[in-house]
Each structure stands twice: as structure tokens, then as C-alpha cells.
Protein backbone atom coordinates (compact mmCIF):
# COMPACT_ATOMS: atom_id res chain seq x y z
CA UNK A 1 191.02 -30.24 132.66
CA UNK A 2 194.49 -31.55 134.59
CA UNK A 3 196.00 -29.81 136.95
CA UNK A 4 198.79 -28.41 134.68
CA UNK A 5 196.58 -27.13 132.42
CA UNK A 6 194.89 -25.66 134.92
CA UNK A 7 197.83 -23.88 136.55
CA UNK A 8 198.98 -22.71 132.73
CA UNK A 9 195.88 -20.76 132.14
CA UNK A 10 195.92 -18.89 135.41
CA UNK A 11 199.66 -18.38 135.90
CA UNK A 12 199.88 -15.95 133.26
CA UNK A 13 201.09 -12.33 133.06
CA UNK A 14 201.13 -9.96 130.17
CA UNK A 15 202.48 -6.34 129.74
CA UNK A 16 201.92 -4.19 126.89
CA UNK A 17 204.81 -3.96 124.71
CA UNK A 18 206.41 -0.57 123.68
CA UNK A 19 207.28 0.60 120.25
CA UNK A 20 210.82 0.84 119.15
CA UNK A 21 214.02 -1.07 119.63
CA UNK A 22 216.65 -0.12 122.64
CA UNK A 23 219.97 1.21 121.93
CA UNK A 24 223.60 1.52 123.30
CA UNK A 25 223.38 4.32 126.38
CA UNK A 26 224.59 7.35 124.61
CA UNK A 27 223.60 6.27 121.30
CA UNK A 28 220.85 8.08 119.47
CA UNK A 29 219.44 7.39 116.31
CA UNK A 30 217.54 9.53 113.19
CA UNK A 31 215.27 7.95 110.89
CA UNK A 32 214.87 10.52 108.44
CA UNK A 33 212.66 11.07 105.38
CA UNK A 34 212.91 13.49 102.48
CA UNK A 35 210.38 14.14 100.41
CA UNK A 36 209.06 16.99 97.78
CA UNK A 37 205.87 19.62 98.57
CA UNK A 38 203.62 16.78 97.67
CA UNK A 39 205.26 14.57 100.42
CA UNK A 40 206.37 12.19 97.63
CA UNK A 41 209.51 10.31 98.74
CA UNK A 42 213.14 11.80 96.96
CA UNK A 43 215.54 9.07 96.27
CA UNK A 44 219.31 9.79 96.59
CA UNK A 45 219.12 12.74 98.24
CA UNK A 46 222.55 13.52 100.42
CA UNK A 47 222.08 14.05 104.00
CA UNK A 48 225.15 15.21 105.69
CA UNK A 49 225.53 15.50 109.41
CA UNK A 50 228.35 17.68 111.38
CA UNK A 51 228.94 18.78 114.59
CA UNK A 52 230.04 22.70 115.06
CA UNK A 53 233.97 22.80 116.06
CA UNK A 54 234.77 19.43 115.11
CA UNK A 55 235.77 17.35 112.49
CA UNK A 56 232.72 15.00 112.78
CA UNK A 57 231.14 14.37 109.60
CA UNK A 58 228.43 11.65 108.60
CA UNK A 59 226.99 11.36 105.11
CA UNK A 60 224.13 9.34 104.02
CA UNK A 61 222.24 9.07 100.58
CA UNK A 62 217.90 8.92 101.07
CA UNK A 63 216.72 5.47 99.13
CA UNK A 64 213.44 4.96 96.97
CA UNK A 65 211.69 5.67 99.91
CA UNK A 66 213.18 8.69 100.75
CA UNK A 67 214.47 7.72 103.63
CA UNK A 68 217.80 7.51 105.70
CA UNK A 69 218.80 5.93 108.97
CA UNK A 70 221.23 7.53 110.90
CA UNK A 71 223.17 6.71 113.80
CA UNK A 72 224.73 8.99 116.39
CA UNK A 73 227.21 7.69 118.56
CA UNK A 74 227.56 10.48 120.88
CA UNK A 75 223.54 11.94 121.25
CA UNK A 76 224.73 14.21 123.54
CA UNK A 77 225.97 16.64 121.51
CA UNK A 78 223.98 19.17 119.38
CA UNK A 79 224.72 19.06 115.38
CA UNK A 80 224.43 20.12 112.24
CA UNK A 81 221.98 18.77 109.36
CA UNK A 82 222.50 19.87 105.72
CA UNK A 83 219.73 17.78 102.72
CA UNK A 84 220.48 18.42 99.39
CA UNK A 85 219.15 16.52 96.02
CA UNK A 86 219.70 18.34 92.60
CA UNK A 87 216.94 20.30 91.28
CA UNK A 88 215.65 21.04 94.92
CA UNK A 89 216.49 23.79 97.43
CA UNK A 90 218.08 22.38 100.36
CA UNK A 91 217.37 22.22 103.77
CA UNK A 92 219.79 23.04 107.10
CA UNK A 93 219.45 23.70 109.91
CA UNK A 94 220.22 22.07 114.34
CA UNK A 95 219.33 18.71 115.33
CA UNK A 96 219.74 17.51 118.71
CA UNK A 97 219.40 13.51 119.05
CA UNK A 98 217.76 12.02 121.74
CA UNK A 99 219.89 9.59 124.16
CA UNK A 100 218.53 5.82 123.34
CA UNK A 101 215.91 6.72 121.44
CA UNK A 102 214.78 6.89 117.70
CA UNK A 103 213.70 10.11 116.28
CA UNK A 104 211.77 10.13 113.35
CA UNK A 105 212.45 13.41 110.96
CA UNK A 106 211.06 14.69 107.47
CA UNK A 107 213.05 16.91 105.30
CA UNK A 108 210.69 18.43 102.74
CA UNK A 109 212.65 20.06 99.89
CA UNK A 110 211.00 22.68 97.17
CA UNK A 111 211.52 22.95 94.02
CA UNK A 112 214.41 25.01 93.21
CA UNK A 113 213.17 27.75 90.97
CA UNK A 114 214.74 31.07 90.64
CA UNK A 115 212.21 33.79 91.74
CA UNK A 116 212.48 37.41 90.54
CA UNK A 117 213.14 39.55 93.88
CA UNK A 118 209.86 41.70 93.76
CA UNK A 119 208.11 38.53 93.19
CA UNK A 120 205.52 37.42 96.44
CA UNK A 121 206.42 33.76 97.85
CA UNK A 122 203.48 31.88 96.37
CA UNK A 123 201.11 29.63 98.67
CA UNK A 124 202.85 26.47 98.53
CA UNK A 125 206.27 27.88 99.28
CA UNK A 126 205.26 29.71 102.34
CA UNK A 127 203.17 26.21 103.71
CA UNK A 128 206.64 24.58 103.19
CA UNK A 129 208.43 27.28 105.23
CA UNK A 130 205.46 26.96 107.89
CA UNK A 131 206.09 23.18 107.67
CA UNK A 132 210.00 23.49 108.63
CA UNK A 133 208.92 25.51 111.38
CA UNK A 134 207.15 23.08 112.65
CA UNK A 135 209.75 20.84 112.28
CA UNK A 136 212.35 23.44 113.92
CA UNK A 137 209.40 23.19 116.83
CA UNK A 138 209.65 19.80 117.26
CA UNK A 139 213.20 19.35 117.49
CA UNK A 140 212.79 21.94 120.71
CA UNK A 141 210.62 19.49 122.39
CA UNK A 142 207.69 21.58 121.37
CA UNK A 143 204.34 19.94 120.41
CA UNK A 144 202.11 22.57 121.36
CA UNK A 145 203.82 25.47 119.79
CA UNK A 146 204.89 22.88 116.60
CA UNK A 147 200.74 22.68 115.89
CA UNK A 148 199.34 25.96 114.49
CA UNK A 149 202.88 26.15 112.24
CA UNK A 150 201.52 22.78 110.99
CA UNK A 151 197.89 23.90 110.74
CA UNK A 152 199.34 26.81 108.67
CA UNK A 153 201.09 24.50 106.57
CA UNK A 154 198.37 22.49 105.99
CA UNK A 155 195.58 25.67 105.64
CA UNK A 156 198.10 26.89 102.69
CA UNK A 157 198.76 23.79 100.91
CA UNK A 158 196.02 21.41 101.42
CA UNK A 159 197.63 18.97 99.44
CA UNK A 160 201.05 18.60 101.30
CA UNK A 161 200.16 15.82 102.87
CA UNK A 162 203.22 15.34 105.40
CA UNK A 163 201.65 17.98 106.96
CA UNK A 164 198.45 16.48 107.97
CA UNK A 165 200.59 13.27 108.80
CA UNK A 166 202.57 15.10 111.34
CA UNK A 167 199.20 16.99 112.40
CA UNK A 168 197.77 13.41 113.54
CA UNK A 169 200.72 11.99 114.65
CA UNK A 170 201.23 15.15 117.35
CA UNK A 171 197.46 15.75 118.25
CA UNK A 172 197.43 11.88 118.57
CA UNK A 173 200.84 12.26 121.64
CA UNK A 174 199.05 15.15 122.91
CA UNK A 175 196.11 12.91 123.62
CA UNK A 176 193.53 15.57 121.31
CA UNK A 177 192.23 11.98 119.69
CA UNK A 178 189.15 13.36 117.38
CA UNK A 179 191.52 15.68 115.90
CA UNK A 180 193.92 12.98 115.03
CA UNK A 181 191.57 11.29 113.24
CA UNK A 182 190.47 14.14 111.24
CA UNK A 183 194.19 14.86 110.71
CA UNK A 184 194.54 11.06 109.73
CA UNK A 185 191.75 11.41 107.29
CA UNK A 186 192.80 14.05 105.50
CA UNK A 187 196.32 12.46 104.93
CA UNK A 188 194.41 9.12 103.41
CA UNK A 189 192.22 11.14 101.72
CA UNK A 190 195.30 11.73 99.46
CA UNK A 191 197.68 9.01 100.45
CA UNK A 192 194.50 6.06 100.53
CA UNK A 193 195.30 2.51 102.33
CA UNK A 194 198.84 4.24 103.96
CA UNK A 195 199.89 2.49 107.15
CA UNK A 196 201.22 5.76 108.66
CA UNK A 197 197.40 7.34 108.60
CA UNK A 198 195.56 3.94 109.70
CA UNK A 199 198.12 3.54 112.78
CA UNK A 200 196.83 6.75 113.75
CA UNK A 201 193.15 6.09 113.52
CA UNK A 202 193.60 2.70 115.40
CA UNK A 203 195.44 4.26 117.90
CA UNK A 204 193.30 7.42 118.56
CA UNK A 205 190.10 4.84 118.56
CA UNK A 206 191.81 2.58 120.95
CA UNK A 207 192.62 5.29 123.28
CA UNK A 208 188.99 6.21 123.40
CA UNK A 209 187.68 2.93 123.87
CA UNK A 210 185.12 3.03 121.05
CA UNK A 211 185.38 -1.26 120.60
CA UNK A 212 183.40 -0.43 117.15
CA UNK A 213 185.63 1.86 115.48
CA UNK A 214 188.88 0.26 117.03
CA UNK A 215 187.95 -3.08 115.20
CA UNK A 216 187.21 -1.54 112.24
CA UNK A 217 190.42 0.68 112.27
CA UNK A 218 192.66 -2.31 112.80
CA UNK A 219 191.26 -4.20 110.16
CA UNK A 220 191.79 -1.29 107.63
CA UNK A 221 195.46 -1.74 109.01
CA UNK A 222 195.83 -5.16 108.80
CA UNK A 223 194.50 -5.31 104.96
CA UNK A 224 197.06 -2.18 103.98
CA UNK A 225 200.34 -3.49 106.19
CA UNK A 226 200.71 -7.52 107.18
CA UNK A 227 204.34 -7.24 107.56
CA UNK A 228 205.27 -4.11 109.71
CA UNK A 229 206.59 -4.92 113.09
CA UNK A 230 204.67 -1.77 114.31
CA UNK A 231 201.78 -3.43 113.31
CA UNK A 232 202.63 -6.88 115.03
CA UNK A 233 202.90 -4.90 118.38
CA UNK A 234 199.67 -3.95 118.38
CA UNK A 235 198.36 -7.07 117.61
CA UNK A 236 200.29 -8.36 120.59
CA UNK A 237 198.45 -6.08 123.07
CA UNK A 238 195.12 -6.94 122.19
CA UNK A 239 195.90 -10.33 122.47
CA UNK A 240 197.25 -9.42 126.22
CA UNK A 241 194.31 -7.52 127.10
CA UNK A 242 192.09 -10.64 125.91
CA UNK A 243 194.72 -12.57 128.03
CA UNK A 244 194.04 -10.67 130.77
CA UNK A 245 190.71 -10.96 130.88
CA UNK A 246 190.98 -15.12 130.70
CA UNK A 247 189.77 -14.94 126.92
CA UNK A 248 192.69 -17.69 126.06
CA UNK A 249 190.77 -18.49 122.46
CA UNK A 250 190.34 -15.18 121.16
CA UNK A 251 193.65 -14.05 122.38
CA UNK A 252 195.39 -16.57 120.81
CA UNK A 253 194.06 -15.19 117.36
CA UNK A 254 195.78 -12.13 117.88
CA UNK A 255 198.95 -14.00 118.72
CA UNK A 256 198.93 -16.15 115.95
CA UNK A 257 198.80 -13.04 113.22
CA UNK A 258 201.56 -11.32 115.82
CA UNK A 259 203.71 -14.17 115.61
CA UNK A 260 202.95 -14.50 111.39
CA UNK A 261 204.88 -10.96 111.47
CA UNK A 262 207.49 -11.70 113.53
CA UNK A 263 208.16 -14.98 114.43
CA UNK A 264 211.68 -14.56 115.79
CA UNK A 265 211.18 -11.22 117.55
CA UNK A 266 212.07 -11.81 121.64
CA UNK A 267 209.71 -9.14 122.65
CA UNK A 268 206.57 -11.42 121.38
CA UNK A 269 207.97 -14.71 123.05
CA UNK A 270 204.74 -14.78 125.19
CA UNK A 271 202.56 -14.74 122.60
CA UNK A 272 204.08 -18.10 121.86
CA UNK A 273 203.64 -19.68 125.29
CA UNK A 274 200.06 -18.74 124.98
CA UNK A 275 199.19 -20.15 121.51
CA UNK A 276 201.41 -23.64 122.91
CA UNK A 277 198.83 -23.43 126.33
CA UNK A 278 195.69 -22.79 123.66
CA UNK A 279 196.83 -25.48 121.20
CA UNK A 280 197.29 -27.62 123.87
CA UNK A 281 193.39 -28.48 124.63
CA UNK A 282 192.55 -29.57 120.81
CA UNK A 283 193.89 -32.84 120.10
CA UNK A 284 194.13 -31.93 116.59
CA UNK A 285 196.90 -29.10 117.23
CA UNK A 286 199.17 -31.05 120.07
CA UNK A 287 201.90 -30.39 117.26
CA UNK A 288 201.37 -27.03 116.78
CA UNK A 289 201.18 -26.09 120.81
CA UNK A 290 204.76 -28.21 121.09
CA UNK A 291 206.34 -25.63 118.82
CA UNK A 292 205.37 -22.75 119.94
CA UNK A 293 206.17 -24.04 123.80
CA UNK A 294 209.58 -24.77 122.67
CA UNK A 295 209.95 -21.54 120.38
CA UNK A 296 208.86 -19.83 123.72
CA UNK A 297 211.62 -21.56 125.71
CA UNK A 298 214.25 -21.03 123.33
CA UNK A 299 212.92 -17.52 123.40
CA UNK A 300 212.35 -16.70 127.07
CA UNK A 301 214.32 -19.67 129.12
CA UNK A 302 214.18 -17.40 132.11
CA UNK A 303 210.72 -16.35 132.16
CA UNK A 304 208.43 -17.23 134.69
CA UNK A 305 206.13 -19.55 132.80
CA UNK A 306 209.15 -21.00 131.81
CA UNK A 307 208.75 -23.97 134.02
CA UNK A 308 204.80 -24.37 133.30
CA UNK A 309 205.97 -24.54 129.74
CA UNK A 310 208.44 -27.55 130.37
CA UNK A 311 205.55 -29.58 132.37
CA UNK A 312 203.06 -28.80 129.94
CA UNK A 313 205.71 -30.00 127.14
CA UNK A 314 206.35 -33.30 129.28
CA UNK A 315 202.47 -33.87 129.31
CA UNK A 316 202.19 -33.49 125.45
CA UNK A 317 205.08 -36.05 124.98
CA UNK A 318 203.71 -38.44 127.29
């Protein structure tokens, strides 16, 4: 092995990359998603945003998907959340952004049915009311006391499956991993193959360091979603971690299918520079490692395997 190739392979440092895109400062966004007691998405749906004493006033309509983005210049300031769709009860009630950060909100709407006033709130009605209180919780800041208003939710409507999406997704943050994955379960058990649930799974596996399962959970998430960004990120770290541990070849697997995703995204430009230093030892694939050494400079010209990149590049011309 030369020199340069040498110094490329041990030159190298990786972090792990975080989720989620950065914003303006003050700027806070809301990715919200309606959907009906059987967390099926409700397109067109009007979300309306105001803020108490002002004028302020944002409207949005849900898509097929059921959901809306919405972005809050000033996430400073507490407001005012009205959901309506026709045929639906609505739902209202505080929302406080979070400064440079994305939250993520469901709005689950019930049937609109008039109810004679003697008549008891049936089962799935009151899980829908234990759901929004769990939302309501959340908004606070509170995980802990957000969890047994989801359990209820979930205990009285077994089906609602948003409910045992949120259950994974906040045992999973409050690092209670087996119970995200029985939380996950439940929610593919009626929503099979969904990204949402197998994120989860990987995740919680991951963070126990059970090698098994985490393979086998990221496979499952690679066969249901090849396109999410989400996804690319954590094919990204594990081809860091590999990095780390000077396993350049197995690595660069991860970086290819990272890459496949999201071949423009700054955030992997690393992932480039390795598959160009990998490439760069087969004969066969001296093409291949040129562009992704020069997609990692046009990427990353600052970076400092920038310069290892431009003497490896020389080399490969020669």
C-alpha cells in the first residue's frame, strides 16, 4: 500500500449524525398529522393557527397523508391550534413551538355523531379523549406523565393505533427500550411493514446492543422504506462505527446504500470520501472512487480530509 493510501485510511474521523434539519434562530416548525380513531390519515383537513391578542393567523389544509407542515416564525410565543374536517369533531386547544426545532404533532379527530345527553361516552371516544391528553402532556414537556394517558388510550381502544405509535416512540426517548418494542409491535401488528414502527425497533435494539436483533430490525427497515432520509442517517452511523473500528470494506456498504438515498445531502459528504478511499484499492472501481472523492470535495471543500482527498485524486489521475 503507498503512503497516501496509507495516511487516507488512518486520517479519518466520523461523528454520528443527528436527525432533523436546522432552522433560522427563532424559527420553529410543526409537522402535524391528522388522522381518524383508527389512525388513518384525513386529507384536507383545515388547520388554523392564531396567537391570543393578535392578529396572527396561519391556515393550512392536511394532504393524502394527513399531514401539514407548519412554520412559525416567531417560536417564542405560545398559540392557538384549531383542526377541523367535515364530518369530524374538531380539535383545539395551546401549542407552544420549540425554538429551532421540529415538532412532530397528531391531531386525531372522532367521528362527529350527535349523542343523546344521558347517553355514556362509549370506549373508543373516551381512548380518544385519553389520547389528546396525552398529547396536551406532551406539549408540557411531559413524557412521564404523557404515558399512562397513552396506555389508557391504548387499554380502551386497542385498535387506535397512533396510540401505540406514540407509546414506542416516548418509552423509546425515555430509554424504557423492551417496552418500545412491545409498543412498536403492537402498532405493526395493525399497521404491518410501517417505517414509523420498524425505526423504533431498530433503534430500541441498537441502543441495547443486541448485534442479532439490530441487523435483523434494520433489514425489516430497509425492505419497507429505501428512500426516507431518516433511514439514510442511520445507515450513515453504522457505516461510522465500522469506520471507526478500521472496517473500511464493510463500512463502505453502508455508505453506498446512505449515499443511494441521498446523494446530494451535505451532512453525508463523508460517506463519500470513504467509498472514493475504498474504491480506490480495486483497480476495477478507480472510476467510481474519483467520483465520489470529487462529490466529497464539492461537498465538504473545507473538511479536514479535504487535502488527503486531492492527493489521493492526483494519484488516481496519474
Amino acid at each position: 500500500m503507498t503512503p497516501i493510501r496509507c495516511a487516507a485510511l488512518t486520517a479519518l474521523v466520523l461523528m454520528l449524525i443527528p436527525a432533523g434539519p436546522l432552522h433560522a434562530a427563532g424559527e420553529g416548525r410543526i409537522v402535524g398529522t391528522v388522522v381518524d380513531e383508527a389512525g388513518a390519515p384525513i386529507d384536507g383537513a383545515k388547520v388554523l393557527v392564531t396567537r391570543p391578542g393578535t392578529n396572527y393567523k396561519l391556515e393550512k389544509t392536511s394532504d393524502k397523508k394527513g399531514q401539514v407542515m407548519l412554520l412559525i416564525l416567531d417560536a417564542t410565543q405560545e398559540y392557538q391550534i384549531h383542526v377541523e374536517k367535515e364530518g369530524f369533531s374538531p380539535f383545539e386547544g395551546p401549542v407552544k413551538p420549540k425554538i429551532e426545532e421540529t415538532m412532530r404533532l397528531t391531531f386525531t379527530l372522532a367521528k362527529a355523531a350527535a349523542q343523546p345527553a344521558a347517553k355514556e361516552i362509549s370506549g373508543k371516544d373516551q381512548a380518544i379523549l385519553a389520547y389528546n391528553d396525552g398529547v396536551t402532556a406532551l406539549r408540557n414537556s411531559d413524557m412521564v406523565g404523557a404515558i399512562p394517558k397513552f396506555e389508557k388510550a391504548a387499554s380502551l381502544n386497542p385498535e387506535l393505533a397512533e396510540a401505540h405509535a406514540v407509546l414506542a416512540e416516548v418509552y423509546l426517548e425515555l430509554k424504557r427500550y423492551s417496552d418500545a418494542v412491545a409498543a412498536a409491535d403492537r402498532y405493526l401488528a395493525l399497521k404491518p411493514g410501517d417505517p414509523r414502527g420498524l425505526r423504533v425497533r431498530y433503534d430500541a435494539f441498537k441502543a441495547t446492543g443486541d448485534a442479532a436483533k439490530t441487523k435483523a430490525a434494520l433489514d425489516a427497515l430497509l425492505a419497507a422504506d429505501t428512500k426516507d432520509p431518516e433511514t439514510a442517517v442511520r445507515l450513515f452511523n453504522e457505516g461510522a462505527e465500522r469506520t471507526r473500528a478500521g472496517q473500511y470494506d464493510e463500512a463502505a456498504v453502508f455508505f453506498e446504500r446512505a449515499v443511494q438515498i441521498a446523494p446530494d445531502d451535505p451532512k453525508f459528504a463523508k460517506a463519500h470520501y470513504i467509498l472514493g478511499i475504498s474504491y480506490a484499492k480495486d483497480e476495477a472501481k478507480k472510476a467510481q472512487a474519483k467520483e465520489h472523492l470529487q462529490k466529497f470535495l464539492q461537498m465538504a471543500p473545507n473538511d479536514p480530509d479535504a487535502e488527503t482527498a486531492k492527493q489521493m485524486l492526483e494519484y488516481l489521475n496519474k
